[in-house]
PDB file of N, CA and C in Angstrom:
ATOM      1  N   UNK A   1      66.095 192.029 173.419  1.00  0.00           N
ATOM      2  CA  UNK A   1      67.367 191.379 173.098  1.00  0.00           C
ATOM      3  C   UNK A   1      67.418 189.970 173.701  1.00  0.00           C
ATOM      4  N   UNK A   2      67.150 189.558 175.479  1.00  0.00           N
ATOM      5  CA  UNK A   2      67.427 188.561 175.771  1.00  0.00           C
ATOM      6  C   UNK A   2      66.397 187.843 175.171  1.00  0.00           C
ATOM      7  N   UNK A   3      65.294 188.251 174.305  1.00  0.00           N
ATOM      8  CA  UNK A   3      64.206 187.358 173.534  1.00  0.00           C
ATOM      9  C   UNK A   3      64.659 186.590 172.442  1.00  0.00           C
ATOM     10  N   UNK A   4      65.520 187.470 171.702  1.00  0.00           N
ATOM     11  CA  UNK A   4      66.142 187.151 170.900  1.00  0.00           C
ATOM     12  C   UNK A   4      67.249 185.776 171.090  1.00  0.00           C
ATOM     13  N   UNK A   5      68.019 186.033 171.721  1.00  0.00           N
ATOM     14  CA  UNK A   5      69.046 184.529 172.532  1.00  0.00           C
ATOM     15  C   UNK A   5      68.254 183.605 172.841  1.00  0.00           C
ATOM     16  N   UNK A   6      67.169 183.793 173.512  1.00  0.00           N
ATOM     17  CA  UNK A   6      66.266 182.618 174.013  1.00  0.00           C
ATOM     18  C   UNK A   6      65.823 181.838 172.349  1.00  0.00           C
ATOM     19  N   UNK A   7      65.536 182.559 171.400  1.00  0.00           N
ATOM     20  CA  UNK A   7      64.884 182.003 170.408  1.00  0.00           C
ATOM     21  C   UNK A   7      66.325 181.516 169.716  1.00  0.00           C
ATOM     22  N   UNK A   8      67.373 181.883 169.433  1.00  0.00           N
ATOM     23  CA  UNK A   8      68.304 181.342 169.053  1.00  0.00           C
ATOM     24  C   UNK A   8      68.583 180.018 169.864  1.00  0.00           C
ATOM     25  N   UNK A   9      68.693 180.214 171.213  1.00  0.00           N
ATOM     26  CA  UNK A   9      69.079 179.043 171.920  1.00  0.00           C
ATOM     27  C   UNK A   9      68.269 177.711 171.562  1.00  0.00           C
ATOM     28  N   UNK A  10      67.035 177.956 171.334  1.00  0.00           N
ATOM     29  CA  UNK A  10      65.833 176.927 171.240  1.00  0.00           C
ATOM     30  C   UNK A  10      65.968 176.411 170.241  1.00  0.00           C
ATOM     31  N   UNK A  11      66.541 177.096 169.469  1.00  0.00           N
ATOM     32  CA  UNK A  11      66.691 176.544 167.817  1.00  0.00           C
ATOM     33  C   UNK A  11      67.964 175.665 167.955  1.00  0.00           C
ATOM     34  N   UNK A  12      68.995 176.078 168.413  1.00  0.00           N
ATOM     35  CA  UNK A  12      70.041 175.352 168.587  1.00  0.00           C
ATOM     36  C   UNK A  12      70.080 174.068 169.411  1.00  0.00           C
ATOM     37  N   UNK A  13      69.328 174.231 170.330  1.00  0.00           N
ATOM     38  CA  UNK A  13      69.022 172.960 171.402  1.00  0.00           C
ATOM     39  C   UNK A  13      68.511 171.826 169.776  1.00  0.00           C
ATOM     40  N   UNK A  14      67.343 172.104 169.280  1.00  0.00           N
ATOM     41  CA  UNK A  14      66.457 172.115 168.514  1.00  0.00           C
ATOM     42  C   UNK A  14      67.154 171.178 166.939  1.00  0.00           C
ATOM     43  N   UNK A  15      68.241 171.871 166.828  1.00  0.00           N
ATOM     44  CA  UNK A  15      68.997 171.632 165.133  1.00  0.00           C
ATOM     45  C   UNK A  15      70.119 170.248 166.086  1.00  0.00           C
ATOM     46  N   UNK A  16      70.167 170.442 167.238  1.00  0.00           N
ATOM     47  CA  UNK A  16      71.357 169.768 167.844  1.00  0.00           C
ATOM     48  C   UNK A  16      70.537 168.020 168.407  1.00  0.00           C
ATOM     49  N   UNK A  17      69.205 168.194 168.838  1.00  0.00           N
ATOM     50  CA  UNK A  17      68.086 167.262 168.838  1.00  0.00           C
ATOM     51  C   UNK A  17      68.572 166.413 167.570  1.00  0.00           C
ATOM     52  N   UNK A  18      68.030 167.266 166.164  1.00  0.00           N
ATOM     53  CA  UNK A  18      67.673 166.925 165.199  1.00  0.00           C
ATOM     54  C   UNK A  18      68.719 165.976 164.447  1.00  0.00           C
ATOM     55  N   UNK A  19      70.192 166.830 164.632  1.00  0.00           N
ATOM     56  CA  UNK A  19      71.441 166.087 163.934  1.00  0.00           C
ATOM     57  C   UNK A  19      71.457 164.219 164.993  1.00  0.00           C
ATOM     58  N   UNK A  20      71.272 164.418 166.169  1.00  0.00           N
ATOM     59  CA  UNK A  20      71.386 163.436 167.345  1.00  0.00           C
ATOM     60  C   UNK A  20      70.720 162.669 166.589  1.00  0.00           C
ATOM     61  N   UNK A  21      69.447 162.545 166.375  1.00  0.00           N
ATOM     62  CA  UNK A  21      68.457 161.374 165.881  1.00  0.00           C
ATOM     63  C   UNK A  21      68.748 161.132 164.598  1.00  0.00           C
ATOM     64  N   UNK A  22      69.417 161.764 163.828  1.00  0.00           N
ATOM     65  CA  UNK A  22      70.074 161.655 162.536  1.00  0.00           C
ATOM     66  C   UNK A  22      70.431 160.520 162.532  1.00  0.00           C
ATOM     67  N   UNK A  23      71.771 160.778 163.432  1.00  0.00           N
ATOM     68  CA  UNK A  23      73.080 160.231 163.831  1.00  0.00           C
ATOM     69  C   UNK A  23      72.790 158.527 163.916  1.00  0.00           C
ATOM     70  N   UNK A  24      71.803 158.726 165.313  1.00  0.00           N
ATOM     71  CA  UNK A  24      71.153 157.707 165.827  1.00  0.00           C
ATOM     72  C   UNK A  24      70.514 156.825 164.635  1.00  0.00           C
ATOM     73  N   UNK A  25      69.561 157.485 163.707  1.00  0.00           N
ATOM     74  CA  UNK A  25      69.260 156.672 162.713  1.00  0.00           C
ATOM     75  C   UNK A  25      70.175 156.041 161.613  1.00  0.00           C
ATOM     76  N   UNK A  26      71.036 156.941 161.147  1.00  0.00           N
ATOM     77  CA  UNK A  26      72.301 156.051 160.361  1.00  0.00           C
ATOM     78  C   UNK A  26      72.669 154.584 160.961  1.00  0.00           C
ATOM     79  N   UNK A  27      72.853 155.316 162.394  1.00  0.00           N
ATOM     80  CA  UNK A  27      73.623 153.859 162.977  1.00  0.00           C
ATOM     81  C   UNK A  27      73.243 152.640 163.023  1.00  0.00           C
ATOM     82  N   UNK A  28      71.755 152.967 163.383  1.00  0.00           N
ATOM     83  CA  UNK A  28      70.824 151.777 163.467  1.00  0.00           C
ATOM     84  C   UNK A  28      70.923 151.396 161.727  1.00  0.00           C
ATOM     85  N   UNK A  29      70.581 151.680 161.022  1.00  0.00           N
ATOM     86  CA  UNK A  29      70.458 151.683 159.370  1.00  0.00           C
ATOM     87  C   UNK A  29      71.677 150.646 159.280  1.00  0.00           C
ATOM     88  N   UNK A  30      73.039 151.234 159.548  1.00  0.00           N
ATOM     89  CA  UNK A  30      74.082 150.632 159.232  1.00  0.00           C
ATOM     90  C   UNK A  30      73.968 149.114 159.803  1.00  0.00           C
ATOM     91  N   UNK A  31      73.701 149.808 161.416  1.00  0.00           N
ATOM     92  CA  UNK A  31      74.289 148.170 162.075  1.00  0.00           C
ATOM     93  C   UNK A  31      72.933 146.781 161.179  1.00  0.00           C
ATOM     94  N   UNK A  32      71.721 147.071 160.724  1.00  0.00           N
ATOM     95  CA  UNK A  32      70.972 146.363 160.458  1.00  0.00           C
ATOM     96  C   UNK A  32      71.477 145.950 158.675  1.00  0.00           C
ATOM     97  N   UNK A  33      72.280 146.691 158.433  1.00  0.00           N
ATOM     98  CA  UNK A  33      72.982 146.364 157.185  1.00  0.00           C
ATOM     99  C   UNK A  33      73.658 145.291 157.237  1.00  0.00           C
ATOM    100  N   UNK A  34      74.664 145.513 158.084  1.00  0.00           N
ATOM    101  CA  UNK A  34      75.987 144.704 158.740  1.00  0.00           C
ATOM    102  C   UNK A  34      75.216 142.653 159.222  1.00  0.00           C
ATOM    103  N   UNK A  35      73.661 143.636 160.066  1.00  0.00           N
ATOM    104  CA  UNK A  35      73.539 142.000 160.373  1.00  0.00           C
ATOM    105  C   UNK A  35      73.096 141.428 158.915  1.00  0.00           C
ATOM    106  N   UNK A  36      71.779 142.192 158.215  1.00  0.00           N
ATOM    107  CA  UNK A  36      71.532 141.340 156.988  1.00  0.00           C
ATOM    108  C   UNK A  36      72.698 140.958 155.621  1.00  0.00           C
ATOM    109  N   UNK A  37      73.808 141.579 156.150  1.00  0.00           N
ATOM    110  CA  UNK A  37      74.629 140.943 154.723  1.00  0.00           C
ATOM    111  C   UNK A  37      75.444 139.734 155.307  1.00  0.00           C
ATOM    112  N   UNK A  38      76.066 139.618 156.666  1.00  0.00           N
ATOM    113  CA  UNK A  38      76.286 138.761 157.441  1.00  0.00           C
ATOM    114  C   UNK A  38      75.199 137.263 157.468  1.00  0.00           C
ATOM    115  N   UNK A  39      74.335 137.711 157.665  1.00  0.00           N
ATOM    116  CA  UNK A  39      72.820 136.732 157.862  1.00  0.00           C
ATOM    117  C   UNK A  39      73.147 136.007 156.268  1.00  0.00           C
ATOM    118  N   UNK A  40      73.558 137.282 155.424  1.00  0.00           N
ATOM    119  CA  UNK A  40      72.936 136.815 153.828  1.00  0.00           C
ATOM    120  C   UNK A  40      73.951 135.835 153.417  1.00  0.00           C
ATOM    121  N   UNK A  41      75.400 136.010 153.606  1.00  0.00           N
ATOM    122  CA  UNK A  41      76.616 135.427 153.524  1.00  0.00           C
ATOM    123  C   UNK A  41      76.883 134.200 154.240  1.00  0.00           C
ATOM    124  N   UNK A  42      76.230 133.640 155.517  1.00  0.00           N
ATOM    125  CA  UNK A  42      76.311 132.600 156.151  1.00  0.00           C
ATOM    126  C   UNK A  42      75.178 131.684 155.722  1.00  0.00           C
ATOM    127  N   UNK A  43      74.101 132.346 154.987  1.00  0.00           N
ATOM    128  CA  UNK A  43      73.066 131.231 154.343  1.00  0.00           C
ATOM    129  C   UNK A  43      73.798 130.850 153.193  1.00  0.00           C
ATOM    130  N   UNK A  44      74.337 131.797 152.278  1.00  0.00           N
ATOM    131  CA  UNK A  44      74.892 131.127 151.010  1.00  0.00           C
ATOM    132  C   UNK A  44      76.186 129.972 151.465  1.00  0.00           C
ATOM    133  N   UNK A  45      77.111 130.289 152.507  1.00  0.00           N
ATOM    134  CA  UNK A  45      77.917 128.808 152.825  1.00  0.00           C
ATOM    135  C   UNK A  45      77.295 128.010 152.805  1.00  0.00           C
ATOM    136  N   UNK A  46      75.791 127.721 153.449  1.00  0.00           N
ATOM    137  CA  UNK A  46      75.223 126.574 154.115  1.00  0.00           C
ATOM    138  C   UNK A  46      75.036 126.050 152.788  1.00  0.00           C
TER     139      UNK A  46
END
């Protein structure tokens, strides 16, 4: 039985890793959005 929890737990540590770096990657994705349309919008004023 406590084999069982241990392997659940690991998975959960595991799926909870996985969503984190998700997360982490959207953000980065986004914020590099944010600078290149910014970047893109201040060349077309010039």
């Amino acid at each position: 039985m406590l084999h069982l929890q241990v392997t659940f737990y690991r998975l959960l540590v595991f799926a909870h890793s996985c969503i984190y770096l998700a997360d982490c990657t959207v953000q980065i994705g986004l914020s590099a959005c944010k600078v290149f349309f910014l970047g893109d919008s201040i060349k077309n004023r010039m």
